[in-house]
PDB file of N, CA and C in Angstrom:
ATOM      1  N   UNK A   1     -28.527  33.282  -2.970  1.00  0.00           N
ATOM      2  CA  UNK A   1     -27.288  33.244  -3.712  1.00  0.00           C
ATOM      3  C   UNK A   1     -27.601  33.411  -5.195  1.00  0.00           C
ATOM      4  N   UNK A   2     -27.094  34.490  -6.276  1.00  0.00           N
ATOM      5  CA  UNK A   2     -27.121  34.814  -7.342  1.00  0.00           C
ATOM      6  C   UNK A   2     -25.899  33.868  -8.026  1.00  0.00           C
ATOM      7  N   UNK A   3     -25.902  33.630  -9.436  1.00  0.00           N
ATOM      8  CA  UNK A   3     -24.807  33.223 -10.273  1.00  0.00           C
ATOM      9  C   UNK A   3     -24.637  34.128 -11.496  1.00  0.00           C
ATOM     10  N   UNK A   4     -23.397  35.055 -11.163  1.00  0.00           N
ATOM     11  CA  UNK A   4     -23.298  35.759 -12.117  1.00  0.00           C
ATOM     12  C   UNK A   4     -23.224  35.175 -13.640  1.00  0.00           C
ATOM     13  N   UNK A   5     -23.919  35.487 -14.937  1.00  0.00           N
ATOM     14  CA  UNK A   5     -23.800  34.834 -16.314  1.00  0.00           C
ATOM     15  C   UNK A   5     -22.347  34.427 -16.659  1.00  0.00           C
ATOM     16  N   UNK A   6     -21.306  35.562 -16.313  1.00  0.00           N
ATOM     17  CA  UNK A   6     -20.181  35.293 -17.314  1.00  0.00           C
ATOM     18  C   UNK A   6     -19.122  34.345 -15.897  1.00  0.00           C
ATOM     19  N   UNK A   7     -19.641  34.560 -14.862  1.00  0.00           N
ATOM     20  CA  UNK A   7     -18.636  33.843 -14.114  1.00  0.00           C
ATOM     21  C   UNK A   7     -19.231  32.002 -14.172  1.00  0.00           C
ATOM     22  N   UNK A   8     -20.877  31.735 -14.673  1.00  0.00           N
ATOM     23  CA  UNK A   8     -20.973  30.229 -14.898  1.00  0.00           C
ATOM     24  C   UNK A   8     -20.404  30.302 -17.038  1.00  0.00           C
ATOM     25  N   UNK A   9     -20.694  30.871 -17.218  1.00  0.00           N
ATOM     26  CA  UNK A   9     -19.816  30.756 -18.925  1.00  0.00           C
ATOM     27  C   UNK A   9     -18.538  30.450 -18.500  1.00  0.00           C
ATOM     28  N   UNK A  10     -17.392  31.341 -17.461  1.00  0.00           N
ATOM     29  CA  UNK A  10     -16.196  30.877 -17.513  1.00  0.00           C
ATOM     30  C   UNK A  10     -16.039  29.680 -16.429  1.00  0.00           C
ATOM     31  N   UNK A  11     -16.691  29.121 -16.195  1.00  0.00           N
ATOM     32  CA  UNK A  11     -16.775  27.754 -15.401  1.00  0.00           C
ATOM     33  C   UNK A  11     -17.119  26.689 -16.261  1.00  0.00           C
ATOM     34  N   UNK A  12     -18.390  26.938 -17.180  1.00  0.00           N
ATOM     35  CA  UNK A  12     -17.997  25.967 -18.066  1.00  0.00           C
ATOM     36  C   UNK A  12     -17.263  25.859 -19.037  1.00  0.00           C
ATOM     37  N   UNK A  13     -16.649  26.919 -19.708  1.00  0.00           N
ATOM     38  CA  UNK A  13     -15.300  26.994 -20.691  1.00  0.00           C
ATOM     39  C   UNK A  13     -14.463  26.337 -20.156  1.00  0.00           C
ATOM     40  N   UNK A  14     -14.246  26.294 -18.781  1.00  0.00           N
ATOM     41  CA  UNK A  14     -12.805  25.550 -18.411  1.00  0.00           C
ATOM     42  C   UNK A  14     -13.326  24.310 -18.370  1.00  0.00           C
ATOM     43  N   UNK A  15     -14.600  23.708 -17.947  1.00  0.00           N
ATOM     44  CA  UNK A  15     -14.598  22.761 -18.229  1.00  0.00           C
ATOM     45  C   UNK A  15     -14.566  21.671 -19.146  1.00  0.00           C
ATOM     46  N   UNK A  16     -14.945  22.561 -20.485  1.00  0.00           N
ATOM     47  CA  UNK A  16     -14.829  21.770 -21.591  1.00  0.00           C
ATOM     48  C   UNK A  16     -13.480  21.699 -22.093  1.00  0.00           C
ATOM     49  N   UNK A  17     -12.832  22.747 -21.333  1.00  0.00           N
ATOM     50  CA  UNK A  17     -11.060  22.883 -21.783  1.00  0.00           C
ATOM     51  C   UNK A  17     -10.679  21.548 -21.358  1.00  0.00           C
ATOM     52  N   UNK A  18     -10.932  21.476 -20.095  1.00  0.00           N
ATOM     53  CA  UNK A  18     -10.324  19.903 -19.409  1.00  0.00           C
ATOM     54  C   UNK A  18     -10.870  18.657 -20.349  1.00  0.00           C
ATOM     55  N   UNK A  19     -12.198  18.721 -20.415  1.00  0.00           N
ATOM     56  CA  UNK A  19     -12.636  17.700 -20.822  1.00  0.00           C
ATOM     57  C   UNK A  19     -11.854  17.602 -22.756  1.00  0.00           C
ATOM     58  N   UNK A  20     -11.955  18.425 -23.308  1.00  0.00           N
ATOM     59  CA  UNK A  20     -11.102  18.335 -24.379  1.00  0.00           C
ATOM     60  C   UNK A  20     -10.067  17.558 -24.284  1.00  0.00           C
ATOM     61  N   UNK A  21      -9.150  18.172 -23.777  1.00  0.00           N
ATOM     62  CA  UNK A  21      -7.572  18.145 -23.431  1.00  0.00           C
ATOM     63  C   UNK A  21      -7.432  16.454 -22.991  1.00  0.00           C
ATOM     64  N   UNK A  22      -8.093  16.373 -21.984  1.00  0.00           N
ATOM     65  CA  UNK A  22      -8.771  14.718 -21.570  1.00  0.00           C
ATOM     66  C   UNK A  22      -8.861  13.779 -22.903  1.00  0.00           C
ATOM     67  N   UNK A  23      -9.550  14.279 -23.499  1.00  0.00           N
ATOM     68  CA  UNK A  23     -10.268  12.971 -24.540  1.00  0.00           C
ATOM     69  C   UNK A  23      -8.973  13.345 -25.665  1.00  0.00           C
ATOM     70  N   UNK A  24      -8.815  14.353 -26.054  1.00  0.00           N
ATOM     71  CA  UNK A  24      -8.021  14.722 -26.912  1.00  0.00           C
ATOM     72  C   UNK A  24      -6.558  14.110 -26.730  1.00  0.00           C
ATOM     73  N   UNK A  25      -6.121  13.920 -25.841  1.00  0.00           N
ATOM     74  CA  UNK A  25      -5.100  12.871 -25.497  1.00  0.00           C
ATOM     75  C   UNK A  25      -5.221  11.633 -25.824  1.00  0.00           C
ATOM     76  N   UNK A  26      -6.168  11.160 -25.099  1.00  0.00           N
ATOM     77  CA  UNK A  26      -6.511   9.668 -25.112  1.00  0.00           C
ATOM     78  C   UNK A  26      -6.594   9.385 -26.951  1.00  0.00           C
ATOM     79  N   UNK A  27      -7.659  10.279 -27.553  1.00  0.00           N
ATOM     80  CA  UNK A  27      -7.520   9.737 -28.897  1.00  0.00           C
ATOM     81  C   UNK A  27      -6.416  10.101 -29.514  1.00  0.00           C
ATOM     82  N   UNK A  28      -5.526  11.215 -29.309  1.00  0.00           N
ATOM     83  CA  UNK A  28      -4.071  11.227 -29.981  1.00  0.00           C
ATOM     84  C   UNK A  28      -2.875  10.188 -29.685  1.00  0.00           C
ATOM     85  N   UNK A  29      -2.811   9.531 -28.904  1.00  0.00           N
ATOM     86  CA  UNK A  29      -1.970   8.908 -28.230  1.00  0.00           C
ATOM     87  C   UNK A  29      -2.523   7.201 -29.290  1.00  0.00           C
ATOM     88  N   UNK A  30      -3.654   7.178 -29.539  1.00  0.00           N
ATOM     89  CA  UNK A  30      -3.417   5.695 -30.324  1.00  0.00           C
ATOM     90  C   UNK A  30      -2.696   5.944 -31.789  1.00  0.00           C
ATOM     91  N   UNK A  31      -2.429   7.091 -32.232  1.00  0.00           N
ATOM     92  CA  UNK A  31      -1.558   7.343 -33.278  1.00  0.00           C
ATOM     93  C   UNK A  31       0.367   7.299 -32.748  1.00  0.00           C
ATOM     94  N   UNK A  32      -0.053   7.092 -31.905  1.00  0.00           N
ATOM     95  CA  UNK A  32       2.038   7.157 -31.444  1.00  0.00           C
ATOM     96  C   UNK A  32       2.034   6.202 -31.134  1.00  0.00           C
ATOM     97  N   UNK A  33       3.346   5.758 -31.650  1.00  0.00           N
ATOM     98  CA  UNK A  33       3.857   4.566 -31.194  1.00  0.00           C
ATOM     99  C   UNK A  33       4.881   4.479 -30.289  1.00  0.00           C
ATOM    100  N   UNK A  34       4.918   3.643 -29.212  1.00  0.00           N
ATOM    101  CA  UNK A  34       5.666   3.851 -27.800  1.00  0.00           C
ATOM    102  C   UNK A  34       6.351   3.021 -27.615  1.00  0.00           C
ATOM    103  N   UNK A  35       7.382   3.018 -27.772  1.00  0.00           N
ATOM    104  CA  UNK A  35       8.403   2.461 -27.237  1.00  0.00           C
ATOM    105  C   UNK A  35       8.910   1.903 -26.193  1.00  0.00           C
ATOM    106  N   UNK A  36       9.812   1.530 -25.653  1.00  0.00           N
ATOM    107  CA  UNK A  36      10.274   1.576 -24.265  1.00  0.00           C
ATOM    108  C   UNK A  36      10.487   2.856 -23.386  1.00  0.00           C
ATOM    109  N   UNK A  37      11.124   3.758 -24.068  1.00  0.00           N
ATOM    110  CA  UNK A  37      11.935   4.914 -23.657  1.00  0.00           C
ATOM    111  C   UNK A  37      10.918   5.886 -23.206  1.00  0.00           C
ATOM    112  N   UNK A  38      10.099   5.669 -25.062  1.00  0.00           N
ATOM    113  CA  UNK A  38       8.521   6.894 -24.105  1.00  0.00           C
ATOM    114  C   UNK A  38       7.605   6.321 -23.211  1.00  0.00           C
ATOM    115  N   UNK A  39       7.289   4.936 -23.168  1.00  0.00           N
ATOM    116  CA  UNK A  39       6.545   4.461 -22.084  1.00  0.00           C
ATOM    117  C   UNK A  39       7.531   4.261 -20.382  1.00  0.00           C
ATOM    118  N   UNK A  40       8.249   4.556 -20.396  1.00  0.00           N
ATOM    119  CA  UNK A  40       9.273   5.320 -18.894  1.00  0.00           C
ATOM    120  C   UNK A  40       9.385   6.600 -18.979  1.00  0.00           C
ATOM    121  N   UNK A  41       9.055   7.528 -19.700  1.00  0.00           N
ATOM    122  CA  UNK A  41       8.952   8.746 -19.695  1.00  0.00           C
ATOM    123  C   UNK A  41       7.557   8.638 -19.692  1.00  0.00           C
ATOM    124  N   UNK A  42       6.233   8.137 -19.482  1.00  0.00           N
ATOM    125  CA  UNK A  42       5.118   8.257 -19.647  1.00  0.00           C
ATOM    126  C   UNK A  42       4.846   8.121 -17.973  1.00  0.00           C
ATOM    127  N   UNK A  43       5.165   6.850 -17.732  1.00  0.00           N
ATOM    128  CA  UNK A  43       4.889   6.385 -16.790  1.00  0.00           C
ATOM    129  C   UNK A  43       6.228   7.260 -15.185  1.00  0.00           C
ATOM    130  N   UNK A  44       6.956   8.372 -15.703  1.00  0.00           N
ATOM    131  CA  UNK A  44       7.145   8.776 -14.752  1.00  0.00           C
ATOM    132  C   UNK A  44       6.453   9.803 -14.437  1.00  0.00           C
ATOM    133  N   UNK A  45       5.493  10.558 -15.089  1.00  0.00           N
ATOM    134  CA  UNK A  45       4.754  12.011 -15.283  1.00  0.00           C
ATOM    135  C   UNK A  45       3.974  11.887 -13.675  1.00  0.00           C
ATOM    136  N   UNK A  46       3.485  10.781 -13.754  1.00  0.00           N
ATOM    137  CA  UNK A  46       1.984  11.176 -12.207  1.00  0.00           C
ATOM    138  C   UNK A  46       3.419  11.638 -10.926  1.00  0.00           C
ATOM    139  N   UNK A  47       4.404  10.451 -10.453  1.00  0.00           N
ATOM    140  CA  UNK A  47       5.169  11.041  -9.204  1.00  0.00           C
ATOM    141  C   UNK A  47       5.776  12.078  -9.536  1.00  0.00           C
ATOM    142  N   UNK A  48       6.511  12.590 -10.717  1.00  0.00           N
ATOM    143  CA  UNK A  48       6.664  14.150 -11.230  1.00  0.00           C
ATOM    144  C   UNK A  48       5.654  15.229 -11.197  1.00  0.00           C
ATOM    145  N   UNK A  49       4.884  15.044 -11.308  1.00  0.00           N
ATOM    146  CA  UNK A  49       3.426  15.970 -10.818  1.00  0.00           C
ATOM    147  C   UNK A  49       3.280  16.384  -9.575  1.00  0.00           C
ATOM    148  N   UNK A  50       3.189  14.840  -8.599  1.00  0.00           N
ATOM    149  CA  UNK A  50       2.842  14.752  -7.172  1.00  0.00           C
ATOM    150  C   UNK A  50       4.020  15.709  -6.740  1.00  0.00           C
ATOM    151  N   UNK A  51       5.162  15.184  -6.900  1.00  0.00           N
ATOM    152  CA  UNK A  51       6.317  15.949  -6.335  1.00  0.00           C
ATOM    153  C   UNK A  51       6.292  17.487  -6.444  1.00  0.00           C
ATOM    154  N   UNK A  52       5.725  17.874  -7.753  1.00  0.00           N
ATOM    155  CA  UNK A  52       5.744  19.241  -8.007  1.00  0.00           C
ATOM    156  C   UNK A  52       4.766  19.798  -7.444  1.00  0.00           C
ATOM    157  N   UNK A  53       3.957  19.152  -6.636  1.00  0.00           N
ATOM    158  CA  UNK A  53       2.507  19.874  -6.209  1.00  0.00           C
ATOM    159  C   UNK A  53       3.136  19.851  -4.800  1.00  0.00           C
ATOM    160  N   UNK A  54       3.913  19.150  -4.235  1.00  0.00           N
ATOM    161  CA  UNK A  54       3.734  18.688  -2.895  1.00  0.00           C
ATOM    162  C   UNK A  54       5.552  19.450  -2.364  1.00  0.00           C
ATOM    163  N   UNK A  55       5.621  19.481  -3.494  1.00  0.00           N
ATOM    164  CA  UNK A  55       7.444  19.976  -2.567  1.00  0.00           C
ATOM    165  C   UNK A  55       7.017  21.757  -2.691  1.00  0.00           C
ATOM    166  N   UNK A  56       6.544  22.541  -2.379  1.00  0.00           N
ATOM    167  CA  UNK A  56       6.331  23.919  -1.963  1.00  0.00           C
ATOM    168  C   UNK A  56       6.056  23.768  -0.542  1.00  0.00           C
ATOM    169  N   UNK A  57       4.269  22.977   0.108  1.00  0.00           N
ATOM    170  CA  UNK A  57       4.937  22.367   1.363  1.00  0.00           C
ATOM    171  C   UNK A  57       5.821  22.233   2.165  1.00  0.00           C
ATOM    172  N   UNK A  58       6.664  21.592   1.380  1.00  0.00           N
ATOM    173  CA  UNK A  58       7.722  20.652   1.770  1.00  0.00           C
ATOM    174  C   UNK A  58       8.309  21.703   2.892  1.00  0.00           C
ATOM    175  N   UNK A  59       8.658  22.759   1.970  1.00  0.00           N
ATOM    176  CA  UNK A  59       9.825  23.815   2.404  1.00  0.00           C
ATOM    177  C   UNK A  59       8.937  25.010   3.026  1.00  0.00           C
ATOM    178  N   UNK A  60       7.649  25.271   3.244  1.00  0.00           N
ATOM    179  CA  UNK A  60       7.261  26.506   3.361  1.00  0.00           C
ATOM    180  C   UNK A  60       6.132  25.939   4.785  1.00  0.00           C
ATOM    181  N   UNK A  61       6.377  25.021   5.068  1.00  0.00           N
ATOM    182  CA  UNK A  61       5.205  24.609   6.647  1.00  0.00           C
ATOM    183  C   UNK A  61       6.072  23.982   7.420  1.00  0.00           C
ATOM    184  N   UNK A  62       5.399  23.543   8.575  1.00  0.00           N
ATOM    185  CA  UNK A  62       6.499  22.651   9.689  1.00  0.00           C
ATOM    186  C   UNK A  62       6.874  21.981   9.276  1.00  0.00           C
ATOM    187  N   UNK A  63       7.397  21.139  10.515  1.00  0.00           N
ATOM    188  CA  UNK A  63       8.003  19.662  10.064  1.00  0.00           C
ATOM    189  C   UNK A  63       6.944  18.244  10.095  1.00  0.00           C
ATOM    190  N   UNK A  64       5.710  18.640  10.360  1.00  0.00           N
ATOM    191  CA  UNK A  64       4.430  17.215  10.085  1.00  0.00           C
ATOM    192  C   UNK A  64       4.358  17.343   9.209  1.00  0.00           C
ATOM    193  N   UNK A  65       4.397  18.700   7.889  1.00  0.00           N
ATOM    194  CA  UNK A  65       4.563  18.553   6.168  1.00  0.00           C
ATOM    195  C   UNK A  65       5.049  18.106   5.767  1.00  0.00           C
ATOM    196  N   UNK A  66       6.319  18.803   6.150  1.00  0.00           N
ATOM    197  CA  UNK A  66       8.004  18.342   6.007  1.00  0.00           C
ATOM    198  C   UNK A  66       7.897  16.865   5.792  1.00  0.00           C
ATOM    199  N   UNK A  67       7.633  15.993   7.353  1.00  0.00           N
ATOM    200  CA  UNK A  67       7.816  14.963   6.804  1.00  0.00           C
ATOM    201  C   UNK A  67       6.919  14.154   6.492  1.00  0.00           C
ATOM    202  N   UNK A  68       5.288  14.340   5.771  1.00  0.00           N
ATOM    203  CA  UNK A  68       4.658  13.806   5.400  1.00  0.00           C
ATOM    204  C   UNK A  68       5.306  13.642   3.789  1.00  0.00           C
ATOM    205  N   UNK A  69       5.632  14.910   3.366  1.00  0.00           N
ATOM    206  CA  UNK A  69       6.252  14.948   1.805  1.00  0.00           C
ATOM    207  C   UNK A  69       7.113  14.134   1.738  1.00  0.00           C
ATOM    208  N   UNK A  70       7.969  13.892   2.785  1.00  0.00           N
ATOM    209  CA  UNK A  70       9.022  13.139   2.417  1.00  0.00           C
ATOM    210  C   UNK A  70       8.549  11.359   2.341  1.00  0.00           C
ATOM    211  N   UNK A  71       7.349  10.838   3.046  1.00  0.00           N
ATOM    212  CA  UNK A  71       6.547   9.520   3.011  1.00  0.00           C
ATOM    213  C   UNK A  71       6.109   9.560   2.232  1.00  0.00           C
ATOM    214  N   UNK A  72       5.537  10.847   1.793  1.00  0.00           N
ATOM    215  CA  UNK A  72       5.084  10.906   0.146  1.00  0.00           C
ATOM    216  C   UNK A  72       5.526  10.158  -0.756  1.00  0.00           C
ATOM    217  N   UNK A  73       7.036  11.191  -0.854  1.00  0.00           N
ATOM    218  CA  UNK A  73       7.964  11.071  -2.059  1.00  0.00           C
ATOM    219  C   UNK A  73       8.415   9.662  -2.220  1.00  0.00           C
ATOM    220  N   UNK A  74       8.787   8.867  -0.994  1.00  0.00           N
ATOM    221  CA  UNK A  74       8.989   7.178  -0.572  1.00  0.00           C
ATOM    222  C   UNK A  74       7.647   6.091  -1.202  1.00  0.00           C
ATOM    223  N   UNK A  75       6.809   7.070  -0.712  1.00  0.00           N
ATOM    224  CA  UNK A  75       6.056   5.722  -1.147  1.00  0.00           C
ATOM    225  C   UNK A  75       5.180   5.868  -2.631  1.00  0.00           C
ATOM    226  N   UNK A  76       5.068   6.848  -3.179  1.00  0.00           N
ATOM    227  CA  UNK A  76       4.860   7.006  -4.541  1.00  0.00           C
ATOM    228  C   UNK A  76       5.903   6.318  -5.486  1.00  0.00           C
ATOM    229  N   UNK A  77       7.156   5.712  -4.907  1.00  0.00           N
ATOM    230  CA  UNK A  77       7.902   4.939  -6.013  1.00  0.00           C
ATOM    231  C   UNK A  77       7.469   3.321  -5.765  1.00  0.00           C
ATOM    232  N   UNK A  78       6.725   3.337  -4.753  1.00  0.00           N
ATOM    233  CA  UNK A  78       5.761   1.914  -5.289  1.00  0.00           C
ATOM    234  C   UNK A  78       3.878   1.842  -5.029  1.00  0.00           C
ATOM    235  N   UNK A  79       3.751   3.034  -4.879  1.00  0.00           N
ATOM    236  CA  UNK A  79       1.889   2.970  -4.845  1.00  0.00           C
ATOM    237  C   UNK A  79       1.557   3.652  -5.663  1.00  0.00           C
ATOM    238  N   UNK A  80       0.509   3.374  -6.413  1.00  0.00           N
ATOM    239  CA  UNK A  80      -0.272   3.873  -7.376  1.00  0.00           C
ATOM    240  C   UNK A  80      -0.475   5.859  -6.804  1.00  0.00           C
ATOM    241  N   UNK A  81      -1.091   6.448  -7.868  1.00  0.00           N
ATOM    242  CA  UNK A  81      -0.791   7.937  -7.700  1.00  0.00           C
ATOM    243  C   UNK A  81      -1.591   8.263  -6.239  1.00  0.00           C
ATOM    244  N   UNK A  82      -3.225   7.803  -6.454  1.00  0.00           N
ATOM    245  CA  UNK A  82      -4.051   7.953  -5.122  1.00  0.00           C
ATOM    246  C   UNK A  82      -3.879   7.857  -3.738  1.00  0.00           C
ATOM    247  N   UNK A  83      -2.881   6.239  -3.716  1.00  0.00           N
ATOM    248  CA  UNK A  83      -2.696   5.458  -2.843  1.00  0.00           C
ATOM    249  C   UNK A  83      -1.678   6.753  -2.097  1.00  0.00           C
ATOM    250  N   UNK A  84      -0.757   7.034  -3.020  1.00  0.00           N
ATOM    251  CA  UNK A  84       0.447   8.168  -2.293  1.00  0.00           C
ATOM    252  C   UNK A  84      -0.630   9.236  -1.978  1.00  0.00           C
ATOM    253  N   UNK A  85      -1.406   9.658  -2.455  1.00  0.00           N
ATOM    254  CA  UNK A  85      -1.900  11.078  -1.673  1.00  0.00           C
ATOM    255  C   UNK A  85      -2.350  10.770  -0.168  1.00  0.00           C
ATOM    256  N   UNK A  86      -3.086   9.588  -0.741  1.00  0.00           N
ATOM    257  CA  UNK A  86      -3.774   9.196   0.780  1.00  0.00           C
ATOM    258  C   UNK A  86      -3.050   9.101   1.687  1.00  0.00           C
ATOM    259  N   UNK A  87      -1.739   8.252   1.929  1.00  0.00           N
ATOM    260  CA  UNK A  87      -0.860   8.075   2.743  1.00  0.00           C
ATOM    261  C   UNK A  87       0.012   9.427   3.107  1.00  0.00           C
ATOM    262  N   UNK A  88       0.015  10.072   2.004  1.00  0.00           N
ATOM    263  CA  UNK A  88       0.217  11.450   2.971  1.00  0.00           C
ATOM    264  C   UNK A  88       0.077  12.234   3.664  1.00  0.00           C
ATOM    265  N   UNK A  89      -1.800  11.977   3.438  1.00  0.00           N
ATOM    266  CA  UNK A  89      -2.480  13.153   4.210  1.00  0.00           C
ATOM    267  C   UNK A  89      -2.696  12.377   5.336  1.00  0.00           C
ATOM    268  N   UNK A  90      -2.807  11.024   5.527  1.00  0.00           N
ATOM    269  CA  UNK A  90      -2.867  10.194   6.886  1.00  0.00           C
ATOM    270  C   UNK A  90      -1.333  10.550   7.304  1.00  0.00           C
ATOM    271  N   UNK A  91      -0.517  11.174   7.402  1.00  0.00           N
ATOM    272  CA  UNK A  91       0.971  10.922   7.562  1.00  0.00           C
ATOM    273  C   UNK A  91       0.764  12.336   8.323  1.00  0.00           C
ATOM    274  N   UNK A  92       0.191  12.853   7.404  1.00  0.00           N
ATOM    275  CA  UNK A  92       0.148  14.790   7.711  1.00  0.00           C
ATOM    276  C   UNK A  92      -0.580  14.768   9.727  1.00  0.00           C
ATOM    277  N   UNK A  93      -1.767  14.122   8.927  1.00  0.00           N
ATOM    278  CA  UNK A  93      -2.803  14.143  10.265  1.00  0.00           C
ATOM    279  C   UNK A  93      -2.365  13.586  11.337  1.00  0.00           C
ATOM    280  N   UNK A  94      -2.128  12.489  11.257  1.00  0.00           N
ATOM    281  CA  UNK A  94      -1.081  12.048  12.514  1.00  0.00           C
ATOM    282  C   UNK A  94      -0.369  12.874  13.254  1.00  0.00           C
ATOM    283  N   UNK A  95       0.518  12.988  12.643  1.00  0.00           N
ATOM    284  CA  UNK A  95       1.621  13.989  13.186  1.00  0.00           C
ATOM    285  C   UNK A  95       1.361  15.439  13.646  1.00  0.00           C
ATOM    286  N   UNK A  96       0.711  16.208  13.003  1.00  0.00           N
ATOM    287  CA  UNK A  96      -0.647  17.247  13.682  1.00  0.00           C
ATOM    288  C   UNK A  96      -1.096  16.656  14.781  1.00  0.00           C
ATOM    289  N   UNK A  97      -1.868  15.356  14.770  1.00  0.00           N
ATOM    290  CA  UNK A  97      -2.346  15.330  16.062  1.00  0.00           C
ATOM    291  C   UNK A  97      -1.610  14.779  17.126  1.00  0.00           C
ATOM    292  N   UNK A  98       0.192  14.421  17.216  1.00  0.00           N
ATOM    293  CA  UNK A  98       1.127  13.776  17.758  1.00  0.00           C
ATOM    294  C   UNK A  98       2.016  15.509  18.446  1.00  0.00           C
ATOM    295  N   UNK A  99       1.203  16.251  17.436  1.00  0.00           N
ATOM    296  CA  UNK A  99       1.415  18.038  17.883  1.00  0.00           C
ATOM    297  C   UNK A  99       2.908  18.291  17.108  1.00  0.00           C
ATOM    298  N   UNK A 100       3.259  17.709  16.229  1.00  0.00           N
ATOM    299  CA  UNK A 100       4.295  18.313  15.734  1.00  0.00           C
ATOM    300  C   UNK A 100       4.016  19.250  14.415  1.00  0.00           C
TER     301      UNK A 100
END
């Protein structure tokens, strides 16, 4: 297996993009001051994400997607961001193997 030069250059460019963007937050964010209003607009971003990653699914595979997204969408309004992925994809697998 060869590694082409410019395809590991553009692997690590993106990585330092992330890693920027990462830290670059974290240290911009002790200059704002947060309120109530922006810390509920902060704290709704991760299940707004999940949802946006997970509702294409939703509508474009069977119904063990179908309704894993929808246990998703339920239980991400009280489990941490991880906790909801996990329980989805245990939701997914099940039901695959229940043959639906």
């Amino acid at each position: 297996m060869t590694l082409d030069f410019n395809t590991l250059l553009a692997i690590l460019a993106m990585a330092a993009a992330t890693i920027f963007t990462r830290v670059g937050g974290l240290v911009l964010i002790r200059y704002v001051k947060l309120d109530e209003r922006r810390q509920t607009a902060i704290k709704a971003i991760p299940p707004a994400v999940l949802m946006a990653v997970i509702a294409p699914t939703a509508f474009a595979t069977g119904w063990a997607e179908t309704l894993a997204c929808m246990v998703t969408a339920i239980v991400s309004r009280r489990l941490p961001l991880l906790a909801s992925v996990i329980v989805g994809v245990a939701t997914v697998a099940l039901l695959r193997a229940a043959g639906l």
